[in-house]
C-alpha atoms as a PDB file:
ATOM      1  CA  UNK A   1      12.638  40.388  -8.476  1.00  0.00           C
ATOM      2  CA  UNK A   2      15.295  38.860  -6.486  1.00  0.00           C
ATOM      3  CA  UNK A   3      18.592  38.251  -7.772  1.00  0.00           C
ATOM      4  CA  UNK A   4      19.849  34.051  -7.743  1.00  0.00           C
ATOM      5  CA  UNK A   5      21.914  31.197  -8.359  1.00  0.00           C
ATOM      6  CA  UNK A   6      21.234  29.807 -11.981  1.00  0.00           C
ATOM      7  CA  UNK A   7      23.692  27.326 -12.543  1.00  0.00           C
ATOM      8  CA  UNK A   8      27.248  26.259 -10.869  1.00  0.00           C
ATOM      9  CA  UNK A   9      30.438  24.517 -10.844  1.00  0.00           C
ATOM     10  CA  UNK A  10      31.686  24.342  -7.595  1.00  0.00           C
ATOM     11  CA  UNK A  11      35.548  22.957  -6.432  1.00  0.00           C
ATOM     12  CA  UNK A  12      36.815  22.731 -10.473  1.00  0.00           C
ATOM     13  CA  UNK A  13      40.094  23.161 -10.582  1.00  0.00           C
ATOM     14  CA  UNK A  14      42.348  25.580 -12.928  1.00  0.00           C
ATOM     15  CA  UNK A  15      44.362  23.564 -15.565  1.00  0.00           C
ATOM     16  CA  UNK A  16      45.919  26.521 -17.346  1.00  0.00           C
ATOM     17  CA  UNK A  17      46.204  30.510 -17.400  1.00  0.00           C
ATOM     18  CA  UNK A  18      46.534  32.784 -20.873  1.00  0.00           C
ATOM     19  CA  UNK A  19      47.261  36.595 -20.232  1.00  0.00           C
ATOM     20  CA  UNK A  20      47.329  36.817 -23.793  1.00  0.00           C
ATOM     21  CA  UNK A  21      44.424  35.367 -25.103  1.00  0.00           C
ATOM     22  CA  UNK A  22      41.092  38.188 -25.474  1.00  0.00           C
ATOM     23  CA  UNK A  23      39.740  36.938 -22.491  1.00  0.00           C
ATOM     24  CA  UNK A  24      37.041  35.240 -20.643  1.00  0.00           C
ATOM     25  CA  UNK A  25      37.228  31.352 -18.909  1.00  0.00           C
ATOM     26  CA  UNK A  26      37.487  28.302 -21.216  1.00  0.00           C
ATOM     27  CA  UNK A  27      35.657  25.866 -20.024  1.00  0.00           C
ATOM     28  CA  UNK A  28      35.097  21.591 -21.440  1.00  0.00           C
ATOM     29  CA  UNK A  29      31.434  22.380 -22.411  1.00  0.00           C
ATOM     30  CA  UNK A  30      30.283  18.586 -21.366  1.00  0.00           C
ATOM     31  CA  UNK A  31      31.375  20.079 -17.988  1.00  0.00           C
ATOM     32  CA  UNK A  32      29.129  23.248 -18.840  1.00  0.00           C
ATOM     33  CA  UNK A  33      25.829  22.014 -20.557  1.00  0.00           C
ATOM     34  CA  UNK A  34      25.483  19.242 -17.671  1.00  0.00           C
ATOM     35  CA  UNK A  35      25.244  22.676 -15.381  1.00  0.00           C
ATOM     36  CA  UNK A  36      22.835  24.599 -18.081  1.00  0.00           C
ATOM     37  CA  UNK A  37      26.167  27.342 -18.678  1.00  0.00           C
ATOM     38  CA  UNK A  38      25.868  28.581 -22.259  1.00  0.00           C
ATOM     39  CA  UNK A  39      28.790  30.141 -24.351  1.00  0.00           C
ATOM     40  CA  UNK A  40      28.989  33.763 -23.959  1.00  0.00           C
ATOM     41  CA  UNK A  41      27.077  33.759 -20.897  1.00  0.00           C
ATOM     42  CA  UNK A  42      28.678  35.920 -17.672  1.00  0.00           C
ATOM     43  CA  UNK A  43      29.199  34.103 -14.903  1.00  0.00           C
ATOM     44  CA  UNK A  44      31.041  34.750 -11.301  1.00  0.00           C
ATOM     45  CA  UNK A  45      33.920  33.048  -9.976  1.00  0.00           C
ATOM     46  CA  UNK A  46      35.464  32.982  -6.415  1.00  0.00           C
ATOM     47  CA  UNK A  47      39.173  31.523  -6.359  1.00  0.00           C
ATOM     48  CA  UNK A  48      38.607  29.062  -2.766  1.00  0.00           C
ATOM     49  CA  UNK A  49      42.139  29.527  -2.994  1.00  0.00           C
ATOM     50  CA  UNK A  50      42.822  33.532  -3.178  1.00  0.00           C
ATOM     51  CA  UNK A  51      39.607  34.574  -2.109  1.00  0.00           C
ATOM     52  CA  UNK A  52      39.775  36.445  -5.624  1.00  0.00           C
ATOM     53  CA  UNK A  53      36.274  37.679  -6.682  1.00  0.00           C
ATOM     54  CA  UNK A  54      35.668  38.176 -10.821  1.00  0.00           C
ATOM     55  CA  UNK A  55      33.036  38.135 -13.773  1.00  0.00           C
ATOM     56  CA  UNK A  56      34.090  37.542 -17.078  1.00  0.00           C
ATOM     57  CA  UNK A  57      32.246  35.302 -19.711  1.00  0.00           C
ATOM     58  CA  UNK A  58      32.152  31.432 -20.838  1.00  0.00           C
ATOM     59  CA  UNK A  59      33.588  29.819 -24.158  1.00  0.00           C
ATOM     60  CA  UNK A  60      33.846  26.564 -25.129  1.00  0.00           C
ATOM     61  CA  UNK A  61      36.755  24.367 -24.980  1.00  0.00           C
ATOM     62  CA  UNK A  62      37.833  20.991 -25.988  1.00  0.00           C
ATOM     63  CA  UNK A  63      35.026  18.708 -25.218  1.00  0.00           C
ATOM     64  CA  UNK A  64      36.068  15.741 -22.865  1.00  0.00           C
ATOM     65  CA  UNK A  65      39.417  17.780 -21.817  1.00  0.00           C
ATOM     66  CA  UNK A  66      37.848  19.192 -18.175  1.00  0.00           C
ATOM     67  CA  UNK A  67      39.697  22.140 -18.919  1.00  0.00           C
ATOM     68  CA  UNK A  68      39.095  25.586 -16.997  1.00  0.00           C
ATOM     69  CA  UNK A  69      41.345  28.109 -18.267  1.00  0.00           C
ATOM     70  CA  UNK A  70      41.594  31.528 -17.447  1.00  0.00           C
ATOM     71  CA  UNK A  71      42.274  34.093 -20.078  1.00  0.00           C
ATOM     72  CA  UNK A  72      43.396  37.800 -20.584  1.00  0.00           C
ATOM     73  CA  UNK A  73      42.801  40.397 -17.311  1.00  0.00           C
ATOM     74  CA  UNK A  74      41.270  37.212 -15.568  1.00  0.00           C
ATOM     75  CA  UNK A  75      44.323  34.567 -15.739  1.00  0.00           C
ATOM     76  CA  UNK A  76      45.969  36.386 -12.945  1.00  0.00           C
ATOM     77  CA  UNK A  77      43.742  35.673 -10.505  1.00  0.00           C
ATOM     78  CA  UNK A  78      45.003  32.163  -9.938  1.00  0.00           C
ATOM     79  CA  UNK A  79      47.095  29.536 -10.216  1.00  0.00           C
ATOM     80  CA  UNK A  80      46.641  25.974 -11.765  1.00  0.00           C
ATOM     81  CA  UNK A  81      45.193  24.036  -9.487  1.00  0.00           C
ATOM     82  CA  UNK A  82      43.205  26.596  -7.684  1.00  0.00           C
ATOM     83  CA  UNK A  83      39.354  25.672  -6.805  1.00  0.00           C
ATOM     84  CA  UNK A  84      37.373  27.930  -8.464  1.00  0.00           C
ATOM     85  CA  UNK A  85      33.330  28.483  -8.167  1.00  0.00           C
ATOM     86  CA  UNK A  86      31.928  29.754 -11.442  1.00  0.00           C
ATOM     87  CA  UNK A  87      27.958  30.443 -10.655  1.00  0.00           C
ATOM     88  CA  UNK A  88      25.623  32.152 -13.066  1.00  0.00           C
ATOM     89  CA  UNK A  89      22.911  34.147 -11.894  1.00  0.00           C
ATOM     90  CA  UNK A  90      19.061  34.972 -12.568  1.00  0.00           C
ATOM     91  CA  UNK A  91      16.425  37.553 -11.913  1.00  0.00           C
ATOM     92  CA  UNK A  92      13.209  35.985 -10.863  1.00  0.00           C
ATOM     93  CA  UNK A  93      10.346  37.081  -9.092  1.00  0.00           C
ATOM     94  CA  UNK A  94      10.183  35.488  -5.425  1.00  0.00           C
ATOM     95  CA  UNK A  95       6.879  33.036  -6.755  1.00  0.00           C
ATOM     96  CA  UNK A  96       9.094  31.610  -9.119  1.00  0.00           C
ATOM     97  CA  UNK A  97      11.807  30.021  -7.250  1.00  0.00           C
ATOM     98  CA  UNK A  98       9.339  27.155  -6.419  1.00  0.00           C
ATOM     99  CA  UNK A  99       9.742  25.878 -10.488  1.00  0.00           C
ATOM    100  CA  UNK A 100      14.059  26.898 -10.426  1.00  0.00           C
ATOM    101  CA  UNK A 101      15.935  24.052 -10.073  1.00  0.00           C
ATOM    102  CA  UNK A 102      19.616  25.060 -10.527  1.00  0.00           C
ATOM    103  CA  UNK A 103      22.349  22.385 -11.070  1.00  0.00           C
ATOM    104  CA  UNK A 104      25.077  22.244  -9.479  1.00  0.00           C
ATOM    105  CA  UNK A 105      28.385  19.826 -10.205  1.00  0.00           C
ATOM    106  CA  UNK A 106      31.120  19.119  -7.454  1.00  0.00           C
ATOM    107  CA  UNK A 107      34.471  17.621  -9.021  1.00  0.00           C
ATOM    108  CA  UNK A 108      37.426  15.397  -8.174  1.00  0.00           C
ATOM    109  CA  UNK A 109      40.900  17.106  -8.458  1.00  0.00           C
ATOM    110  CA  UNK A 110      41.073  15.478 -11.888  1.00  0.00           C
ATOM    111  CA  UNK A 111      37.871  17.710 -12.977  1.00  0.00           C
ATOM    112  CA  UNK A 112      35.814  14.721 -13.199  1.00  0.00           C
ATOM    113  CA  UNK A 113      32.264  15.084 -12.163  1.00  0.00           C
ATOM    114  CA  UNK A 114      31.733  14.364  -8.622  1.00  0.00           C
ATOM    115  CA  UNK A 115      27.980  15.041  -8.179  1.00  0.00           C
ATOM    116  CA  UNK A 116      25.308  16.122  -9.837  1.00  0.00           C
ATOM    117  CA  UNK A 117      23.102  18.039  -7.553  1.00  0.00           C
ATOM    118  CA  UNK A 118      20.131  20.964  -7.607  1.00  0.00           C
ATOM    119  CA  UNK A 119      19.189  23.353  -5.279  1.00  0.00           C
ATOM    120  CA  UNK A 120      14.936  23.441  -4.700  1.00  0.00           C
ATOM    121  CA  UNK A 121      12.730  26.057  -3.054  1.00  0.00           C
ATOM    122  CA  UNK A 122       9.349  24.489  -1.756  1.00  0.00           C
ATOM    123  CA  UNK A 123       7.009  25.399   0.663  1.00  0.00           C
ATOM    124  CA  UNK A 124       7.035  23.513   3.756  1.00  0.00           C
ATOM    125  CA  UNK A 125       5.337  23.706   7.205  1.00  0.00           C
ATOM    126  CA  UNK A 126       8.213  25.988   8.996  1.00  0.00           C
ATOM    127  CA  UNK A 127       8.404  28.149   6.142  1.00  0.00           C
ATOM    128  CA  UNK A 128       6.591  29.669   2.770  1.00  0.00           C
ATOM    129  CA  UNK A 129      10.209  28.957   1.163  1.00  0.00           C
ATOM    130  CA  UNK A 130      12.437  25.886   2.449  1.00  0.00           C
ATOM    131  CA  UNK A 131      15.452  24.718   0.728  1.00  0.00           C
ATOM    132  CA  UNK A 132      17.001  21.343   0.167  1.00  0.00           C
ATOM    133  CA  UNK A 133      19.414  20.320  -1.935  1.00  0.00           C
ATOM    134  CA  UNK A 134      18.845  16.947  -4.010  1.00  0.00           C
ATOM    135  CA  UNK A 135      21.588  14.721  -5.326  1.00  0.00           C
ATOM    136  CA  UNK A 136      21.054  13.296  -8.599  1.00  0.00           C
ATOM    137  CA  UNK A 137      24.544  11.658  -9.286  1.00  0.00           C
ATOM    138  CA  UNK A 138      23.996   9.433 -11.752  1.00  0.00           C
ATOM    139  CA  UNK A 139      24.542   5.418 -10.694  1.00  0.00           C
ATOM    140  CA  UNK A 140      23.221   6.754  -7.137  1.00  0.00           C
ATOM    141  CA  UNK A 141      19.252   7.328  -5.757  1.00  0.00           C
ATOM    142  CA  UNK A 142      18.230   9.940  -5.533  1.00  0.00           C
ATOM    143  CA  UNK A 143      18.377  12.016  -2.332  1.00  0.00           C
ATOM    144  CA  UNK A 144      17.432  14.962  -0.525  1.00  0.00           C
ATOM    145  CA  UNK A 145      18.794  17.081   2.328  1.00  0.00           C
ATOM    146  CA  UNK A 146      19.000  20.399   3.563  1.00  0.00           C
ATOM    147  CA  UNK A 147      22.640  21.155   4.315  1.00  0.00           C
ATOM    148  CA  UNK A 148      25.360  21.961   2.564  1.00  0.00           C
ATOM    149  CA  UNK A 149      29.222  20.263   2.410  1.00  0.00           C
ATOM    150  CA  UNK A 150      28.648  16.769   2.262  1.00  0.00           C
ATOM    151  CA  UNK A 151      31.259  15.287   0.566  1.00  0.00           C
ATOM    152  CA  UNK A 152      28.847  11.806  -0.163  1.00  0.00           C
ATOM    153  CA  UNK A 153      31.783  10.343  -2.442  1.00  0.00           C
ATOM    154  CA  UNK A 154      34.072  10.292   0.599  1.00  0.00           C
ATOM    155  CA  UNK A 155      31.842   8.845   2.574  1.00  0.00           C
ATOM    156  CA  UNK A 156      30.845   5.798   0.138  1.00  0.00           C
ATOM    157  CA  UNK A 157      34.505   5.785  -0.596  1.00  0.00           C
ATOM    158  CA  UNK A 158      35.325   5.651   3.447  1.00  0.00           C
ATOM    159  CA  UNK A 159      32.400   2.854   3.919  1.00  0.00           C
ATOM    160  CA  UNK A 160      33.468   0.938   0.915  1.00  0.00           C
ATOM    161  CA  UNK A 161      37.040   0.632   2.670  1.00  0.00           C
ATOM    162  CA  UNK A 162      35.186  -0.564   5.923  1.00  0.00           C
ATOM    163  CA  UNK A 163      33.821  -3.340   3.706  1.00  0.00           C
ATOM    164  CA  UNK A 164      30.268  -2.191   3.185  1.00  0.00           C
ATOM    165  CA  UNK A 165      28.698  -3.817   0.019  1.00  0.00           C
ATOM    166  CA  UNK A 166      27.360  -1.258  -2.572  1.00  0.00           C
ATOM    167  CA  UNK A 167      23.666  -2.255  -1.619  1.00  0.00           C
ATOM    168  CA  UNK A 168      24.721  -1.444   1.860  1.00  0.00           C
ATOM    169  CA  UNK A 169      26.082   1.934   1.327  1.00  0.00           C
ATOM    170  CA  UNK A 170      22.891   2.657  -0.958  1.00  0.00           C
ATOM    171  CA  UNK A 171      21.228   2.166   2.229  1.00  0.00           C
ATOM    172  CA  UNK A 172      23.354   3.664   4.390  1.00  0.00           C
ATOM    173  CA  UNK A 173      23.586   7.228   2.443  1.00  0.00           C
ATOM    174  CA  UNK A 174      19.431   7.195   1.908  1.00  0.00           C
ATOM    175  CA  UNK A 175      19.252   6.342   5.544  1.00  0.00           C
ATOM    176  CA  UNK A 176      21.744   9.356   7.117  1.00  0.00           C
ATOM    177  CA  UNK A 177      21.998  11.684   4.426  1.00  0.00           C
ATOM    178  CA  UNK A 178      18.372  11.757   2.972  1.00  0.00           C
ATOM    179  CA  UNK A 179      17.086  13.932   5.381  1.00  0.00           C
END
């Protein structure tokens, strides 16, 4: 068995802290059933900020609020504002990762969704497991590439300034980034 990402949130911001509350991190569960996080579940989360490193478990806020809150032993860790990742984790046996398909959501410094993404294992040529990670932001096509950090809003948002039609930049991002 090998221990791996489930399920993440990655760059969503902190929009409150509650020492006093029992604990755990409140979370807008639109935000966490489009990532497959379920109430009660433990997850991880790495401040981007702080560099703090925690586990603590998910509850349900206000749906539609994009809140992230953390509470008790956990809310002073960071700071509102602060880009946390919360990830969930899984034991599976190595043969298994081929059918995994964990989401991942990116956000805009409003906690909106950004992208909608999953990671997939497959067996390639080079290697018995490859990974890519596919985009499937809804209003977009669907995509596929194998490296990590591209911010694909800026760059429709950077095209779209240089005057590129919406067809164009369709084309554009399947073109470069669908690799």
């Amino acid at each position: 068995m090998v221990e791996v990402i489930r399920a993440k949130l990655h760059g969503i911001r902190v929009t409150g802290a509650d020492l006093h509350y029992h604990g755990s991190i409140t979370l807008d569960p639109d935000h966490a059933v489009a990532a497959g996080l379920y109430p009660t579940e433990f997850v991880d989360i790495w401040n981007k900020n702080s560099g703090a490193r925690l586990s603590t478990y998910v509850i349900y806020g206000a749906a539609g609020s994009r809140c992230c809150i953390l509470n008790g032993a956990a809310s002073r860790t960071c700071q509102v504002g602060d880009e946390l990742i919360i990830a969930a984790k899984a034991e599976v046996a190595p043969k298994d990762l081929y059918d995994l398909k964990p989401r991942v959501l990116t956000f805009t410094p409003t906690n909106e969704i950004d992208q909608a993404l999953y990671y997939e294992v497959f067996k390639s040529e080079a290697r018995e497991f490859d990974f890519r990670i596919v985009d499937t932001t809804a209003g977009r096509p669907a995509s596929a590439h194998n490296y990590a950090n591209v911010d694909v809003t800026a760059i429709r948002t950077h095209l779209k300034t240089k005057g590129m039609s919406d067809g164009d930049i369709n084309t554009f991002v399947e073109k470069f980034l669908a690799r």
